[in-house]
Protein backbone atom coordinates (compact mmCIF):
# COMPACT_ATOMS: atom_id res chain seq x y z
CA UNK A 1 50.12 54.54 13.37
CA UNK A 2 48.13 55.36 9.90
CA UNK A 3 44.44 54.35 9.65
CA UNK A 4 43.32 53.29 6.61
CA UNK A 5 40.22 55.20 5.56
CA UNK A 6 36.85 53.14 5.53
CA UNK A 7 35.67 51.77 2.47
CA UNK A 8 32.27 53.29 1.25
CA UNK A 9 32.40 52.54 -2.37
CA UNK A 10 29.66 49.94 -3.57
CA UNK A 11 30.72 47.81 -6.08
CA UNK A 12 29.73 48.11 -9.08
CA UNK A 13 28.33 45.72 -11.72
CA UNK A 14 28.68 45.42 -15.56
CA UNK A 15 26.74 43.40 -17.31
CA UNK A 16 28.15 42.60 -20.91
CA UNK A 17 25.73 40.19 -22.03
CA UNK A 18 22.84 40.44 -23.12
CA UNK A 19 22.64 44.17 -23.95
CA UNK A 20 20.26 46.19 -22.29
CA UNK A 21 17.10 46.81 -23.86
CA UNK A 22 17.14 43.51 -25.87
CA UNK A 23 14.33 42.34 -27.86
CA UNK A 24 14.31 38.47 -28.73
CA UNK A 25 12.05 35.33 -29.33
CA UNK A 26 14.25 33.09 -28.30
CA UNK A 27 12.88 31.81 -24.08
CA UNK A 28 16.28 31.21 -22.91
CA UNK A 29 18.44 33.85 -21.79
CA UNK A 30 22.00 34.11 -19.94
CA UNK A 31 24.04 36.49 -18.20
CA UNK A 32 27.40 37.35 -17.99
CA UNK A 33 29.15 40.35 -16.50
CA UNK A 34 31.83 41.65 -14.30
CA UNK A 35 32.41 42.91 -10.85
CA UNK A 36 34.51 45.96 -10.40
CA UNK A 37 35.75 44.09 -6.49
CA UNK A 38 35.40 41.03 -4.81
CA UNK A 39 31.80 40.48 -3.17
CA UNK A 40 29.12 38.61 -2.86
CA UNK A 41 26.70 38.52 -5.86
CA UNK A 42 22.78 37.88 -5.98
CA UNK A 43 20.52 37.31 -8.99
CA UNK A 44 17.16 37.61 -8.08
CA UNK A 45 17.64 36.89 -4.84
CA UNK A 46 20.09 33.67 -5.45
CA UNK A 47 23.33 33.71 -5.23
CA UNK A 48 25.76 34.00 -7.91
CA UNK A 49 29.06 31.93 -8.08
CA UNK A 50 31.97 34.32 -9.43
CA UNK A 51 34.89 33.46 -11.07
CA UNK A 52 38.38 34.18 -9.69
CA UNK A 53 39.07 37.22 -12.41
CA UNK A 54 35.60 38.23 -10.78
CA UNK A 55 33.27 37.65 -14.16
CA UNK A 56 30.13 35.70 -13.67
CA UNK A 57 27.26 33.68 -15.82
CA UNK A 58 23.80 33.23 -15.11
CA UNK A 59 21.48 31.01 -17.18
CA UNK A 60 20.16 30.22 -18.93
CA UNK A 61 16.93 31.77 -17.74
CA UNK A 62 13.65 30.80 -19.21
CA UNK A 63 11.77 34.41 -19.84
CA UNK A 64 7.67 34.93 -20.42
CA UNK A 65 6.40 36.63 -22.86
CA UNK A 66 6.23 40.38 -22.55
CA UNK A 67 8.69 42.61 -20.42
CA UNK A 68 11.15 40.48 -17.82
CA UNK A 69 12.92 41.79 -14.47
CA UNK A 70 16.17 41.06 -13.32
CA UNK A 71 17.40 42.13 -9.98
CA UNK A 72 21.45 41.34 -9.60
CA UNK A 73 23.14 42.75 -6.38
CA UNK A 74 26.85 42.71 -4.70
CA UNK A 75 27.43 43.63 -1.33
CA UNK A 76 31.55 44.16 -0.31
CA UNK A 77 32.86 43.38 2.98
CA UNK A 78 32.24 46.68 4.21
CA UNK A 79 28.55 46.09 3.62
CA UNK A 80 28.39 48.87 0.78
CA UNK A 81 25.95 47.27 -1.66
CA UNK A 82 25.51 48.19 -5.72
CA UNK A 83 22.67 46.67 -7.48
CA UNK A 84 21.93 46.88 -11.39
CA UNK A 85 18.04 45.77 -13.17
């Protein structure tokens, strides 16, 4: 008998769009990225519908003036979680 070993790798999320540290006037923002394994994907708290080559989109968002926080985070099957701000 062979036992697989236990997955403890969170997965991990990419976020191609927008870049990070973007400056703009423009109130409406989306999201798009990737997720490096199939899971279950939060933004802010809501969940995030992925597609089947596992990309996602989120938005558009309407942002406030000043700084703005973004929370997104995937937990696997095994309950290892990743998270990206």
């Amino acid at each position: 008998m062979t036992v697989a070993p236990a997955d403890t790798i969170a997965p991990i999320i990419t976020i191609t769009s927008p870049t990070d540290g973007l400056i703009t006037n423009n109130p409406d923002q989306s999201f798009s990225g990737s997720l490096s394994e199939v899971a279950t994907l939060t933004f802010n708290g809501a969940s995030v519908p992925l597609n089947p080559d596992l990309t996602f989109n989120v938005g558009p968002i309407v942002l406030s003036e000043g700084t703005n926080s973004f929370v997104f985070e995937a937990s696997d099957a095994a309950a290892n979680t990743g998270s990206t701000t």
